[in-house]
Protein backbone atom coordinates (compact mmCIF):
# COMPACT_ATOMS: atom_id res chain seq x y z
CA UNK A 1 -9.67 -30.81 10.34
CA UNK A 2 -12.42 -28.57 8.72
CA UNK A 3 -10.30 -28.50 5.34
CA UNK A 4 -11.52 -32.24 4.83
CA UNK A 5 -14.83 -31.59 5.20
CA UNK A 6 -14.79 -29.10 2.63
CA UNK A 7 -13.03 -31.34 0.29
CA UNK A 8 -16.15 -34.34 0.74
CA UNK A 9 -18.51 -31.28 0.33
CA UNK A 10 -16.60 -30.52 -3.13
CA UNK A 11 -16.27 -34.23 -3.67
CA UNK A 12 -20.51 -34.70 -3.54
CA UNK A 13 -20.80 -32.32 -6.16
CA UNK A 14 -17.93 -33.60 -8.71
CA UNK A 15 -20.19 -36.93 -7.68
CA UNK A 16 -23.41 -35.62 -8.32
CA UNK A 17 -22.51 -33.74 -11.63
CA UNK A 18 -20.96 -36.73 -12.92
CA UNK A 19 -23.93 -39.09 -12.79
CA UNK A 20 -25.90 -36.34 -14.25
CA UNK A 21 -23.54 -36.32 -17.20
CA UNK A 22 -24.01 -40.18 -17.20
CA UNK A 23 -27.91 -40.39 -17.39
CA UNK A 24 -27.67 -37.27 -20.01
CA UNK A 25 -25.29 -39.77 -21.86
CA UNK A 26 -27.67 -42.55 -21.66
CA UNK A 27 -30.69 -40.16 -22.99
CA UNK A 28 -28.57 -39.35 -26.12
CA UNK A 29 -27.48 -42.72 -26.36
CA UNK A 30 -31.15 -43.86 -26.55
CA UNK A 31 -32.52 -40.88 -28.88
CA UNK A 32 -33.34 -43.47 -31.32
CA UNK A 33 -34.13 -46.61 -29.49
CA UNK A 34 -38.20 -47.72 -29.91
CA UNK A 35 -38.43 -50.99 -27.69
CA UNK A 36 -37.25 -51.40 -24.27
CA UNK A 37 -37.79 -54.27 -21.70
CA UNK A 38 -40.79 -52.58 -20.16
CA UNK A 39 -42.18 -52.29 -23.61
CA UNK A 40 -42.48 -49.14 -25.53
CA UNK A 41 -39.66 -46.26 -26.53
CA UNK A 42 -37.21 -44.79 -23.81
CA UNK A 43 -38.18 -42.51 -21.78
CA UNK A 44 -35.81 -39.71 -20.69
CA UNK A 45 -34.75 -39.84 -17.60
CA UNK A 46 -33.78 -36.96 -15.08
CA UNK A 47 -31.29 -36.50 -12.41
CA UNK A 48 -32.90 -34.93 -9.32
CA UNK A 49 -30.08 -33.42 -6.75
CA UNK A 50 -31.31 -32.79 -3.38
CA UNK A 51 -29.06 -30.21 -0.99
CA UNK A 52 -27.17 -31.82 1.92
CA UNK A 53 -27.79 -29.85 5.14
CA UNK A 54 -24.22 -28.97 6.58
CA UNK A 55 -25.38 -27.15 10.01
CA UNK A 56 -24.90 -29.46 12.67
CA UNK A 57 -27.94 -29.68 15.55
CA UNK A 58 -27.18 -27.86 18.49
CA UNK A 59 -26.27 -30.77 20.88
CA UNK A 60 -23.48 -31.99 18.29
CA UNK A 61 -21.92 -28.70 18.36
CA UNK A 62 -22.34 -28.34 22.32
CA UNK A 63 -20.71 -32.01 22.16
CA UNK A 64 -17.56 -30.86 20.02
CA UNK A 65 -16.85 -27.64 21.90
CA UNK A 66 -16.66 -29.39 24.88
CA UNK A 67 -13.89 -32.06 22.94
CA UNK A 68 -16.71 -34.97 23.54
CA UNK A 69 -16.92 -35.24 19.61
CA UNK A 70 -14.39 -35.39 16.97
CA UNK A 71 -16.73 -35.14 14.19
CA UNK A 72 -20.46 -34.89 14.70
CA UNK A 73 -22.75 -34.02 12.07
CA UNK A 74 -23.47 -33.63 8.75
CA UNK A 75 -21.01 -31.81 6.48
CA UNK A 76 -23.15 -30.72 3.69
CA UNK A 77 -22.91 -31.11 -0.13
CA UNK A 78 -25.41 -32.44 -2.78
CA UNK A 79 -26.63 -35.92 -3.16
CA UNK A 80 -28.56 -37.43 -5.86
CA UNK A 81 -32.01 -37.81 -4.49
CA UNK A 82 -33.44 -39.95 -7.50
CA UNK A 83 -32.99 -40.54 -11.29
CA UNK A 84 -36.78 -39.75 -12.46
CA UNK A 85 -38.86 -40.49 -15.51
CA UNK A 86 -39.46 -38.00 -17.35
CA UNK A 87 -43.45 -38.30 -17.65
CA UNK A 88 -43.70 -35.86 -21.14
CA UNK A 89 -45.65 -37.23 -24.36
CA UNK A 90 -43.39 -39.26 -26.78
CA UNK A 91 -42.86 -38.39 -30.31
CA UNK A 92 -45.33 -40.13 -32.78
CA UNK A 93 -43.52 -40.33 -36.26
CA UNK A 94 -45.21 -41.34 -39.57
CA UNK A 95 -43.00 -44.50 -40.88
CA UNK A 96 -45.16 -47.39 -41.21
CA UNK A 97 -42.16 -49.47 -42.96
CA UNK A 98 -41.08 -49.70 -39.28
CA UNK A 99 -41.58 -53.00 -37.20
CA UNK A 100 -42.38 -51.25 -34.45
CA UNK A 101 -45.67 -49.30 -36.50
CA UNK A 102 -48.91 -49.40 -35.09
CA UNK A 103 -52.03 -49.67 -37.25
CA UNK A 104 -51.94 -46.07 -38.80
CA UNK A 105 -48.64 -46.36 -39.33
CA UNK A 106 -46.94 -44.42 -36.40
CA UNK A 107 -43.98 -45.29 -34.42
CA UNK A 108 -44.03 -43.52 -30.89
CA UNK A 109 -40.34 -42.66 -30.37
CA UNK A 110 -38.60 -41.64 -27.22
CA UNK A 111 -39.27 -38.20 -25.44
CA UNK A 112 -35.76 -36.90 -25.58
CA UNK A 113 -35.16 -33.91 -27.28
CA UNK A 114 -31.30 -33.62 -28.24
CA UNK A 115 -31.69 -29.59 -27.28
CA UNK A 116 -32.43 -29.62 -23.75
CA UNK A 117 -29.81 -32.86 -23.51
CA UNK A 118 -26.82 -30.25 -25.03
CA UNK A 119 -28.14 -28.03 -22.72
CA UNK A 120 -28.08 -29.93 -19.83
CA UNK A 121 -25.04 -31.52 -20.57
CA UNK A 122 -23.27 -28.19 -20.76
CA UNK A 123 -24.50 -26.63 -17.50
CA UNK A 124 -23.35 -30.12 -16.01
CA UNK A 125 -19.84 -29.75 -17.74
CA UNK A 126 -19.92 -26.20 -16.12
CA UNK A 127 -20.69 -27.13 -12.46
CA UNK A 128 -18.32 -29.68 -12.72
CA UNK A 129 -15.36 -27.66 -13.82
CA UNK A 130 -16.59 -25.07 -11.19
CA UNK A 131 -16.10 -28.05 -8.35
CA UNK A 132 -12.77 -28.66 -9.55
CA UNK A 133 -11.88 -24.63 -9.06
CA UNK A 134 -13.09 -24.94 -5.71
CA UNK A 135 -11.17 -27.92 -5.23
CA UNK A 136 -8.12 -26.56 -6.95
CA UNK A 137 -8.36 -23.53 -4.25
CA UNK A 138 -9.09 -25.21 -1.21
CA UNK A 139 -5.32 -27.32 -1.97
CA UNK A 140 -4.06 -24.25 -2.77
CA UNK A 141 -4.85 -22.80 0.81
CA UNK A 142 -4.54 -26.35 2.27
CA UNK A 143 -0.74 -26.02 0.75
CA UNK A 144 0.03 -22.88 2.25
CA UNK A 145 -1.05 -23.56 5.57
CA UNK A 146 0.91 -26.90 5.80
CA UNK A 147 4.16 -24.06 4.61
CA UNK A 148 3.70 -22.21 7.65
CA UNK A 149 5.04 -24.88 9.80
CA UNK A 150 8.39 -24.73 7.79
């Protein structure tokens, strides 16, 4: 049934978008933090989505016209190809009350800029809400297909 590989393809993106809303949660979360286990401030960190090719190779689709294969193939989508470091300069900020001070008195502090995070967390909040239109049409067409056997 092709209907339920549009619904995984609509699925990997309601995925996707949410773990990008997840590591843009963590950035915020960690505006502020100056000492992590690696040593240092946070560094931002970046979702990088990666297309999911949906055409199927020419044998598969030889295989399924002639009713060898059920369901060969990819389907398509988006995956999450990595969660990156974002490699930018961090912040140096003049309080040398601060434990974590070097000898002129500067604390490096993590490279997130709260900006680009509202940004990004907002164009993630949009693709997500536009996966659930898709998803509310496809059951709305799903719906009246299963009311023409009535």
């Amino acid at each position: 049934m092709a209907f339920l590989s549009s619904m995984d393809i609509v699925g990997s993106g309601l995925t996707a978008q949410q773990l990008r809303l997840d590591v843009i949660s963590e950035n915020v979360t960690n505006v502020n933090t100056t000492r992590t286990e690696e040593g240092g401030p946070y560094r931002r960190k970046l979702t990088v989505l990666e297309a999911v090719d949906g055409r199927n190779s020419f044998r598969a689709a030889m295989a399924q016209a002639q009713g060898r294969a059920s369901n060969i193939g990819a389907q398509g989508g988006v995956r999450v190809a990595q969660i990156a470091e974002d490699p930018s300069d961090f912040k140096l900020v003049y309080d040398p009350t601060n434990p974590d001070a070097n000898d002129q008195g500067y604390v490096a502090m993590p490279n997130v800029d709260m900006v680009k995070e509202i940004a990004d967390a907002m164009a993630a909040s949009q693709a997500y809400s536009a996966d659930i239109t898709a998803f509310n049409v496809l059951k709305s067409v799903v719906a009246k297909g299963l009311e023409i056997g009535r």
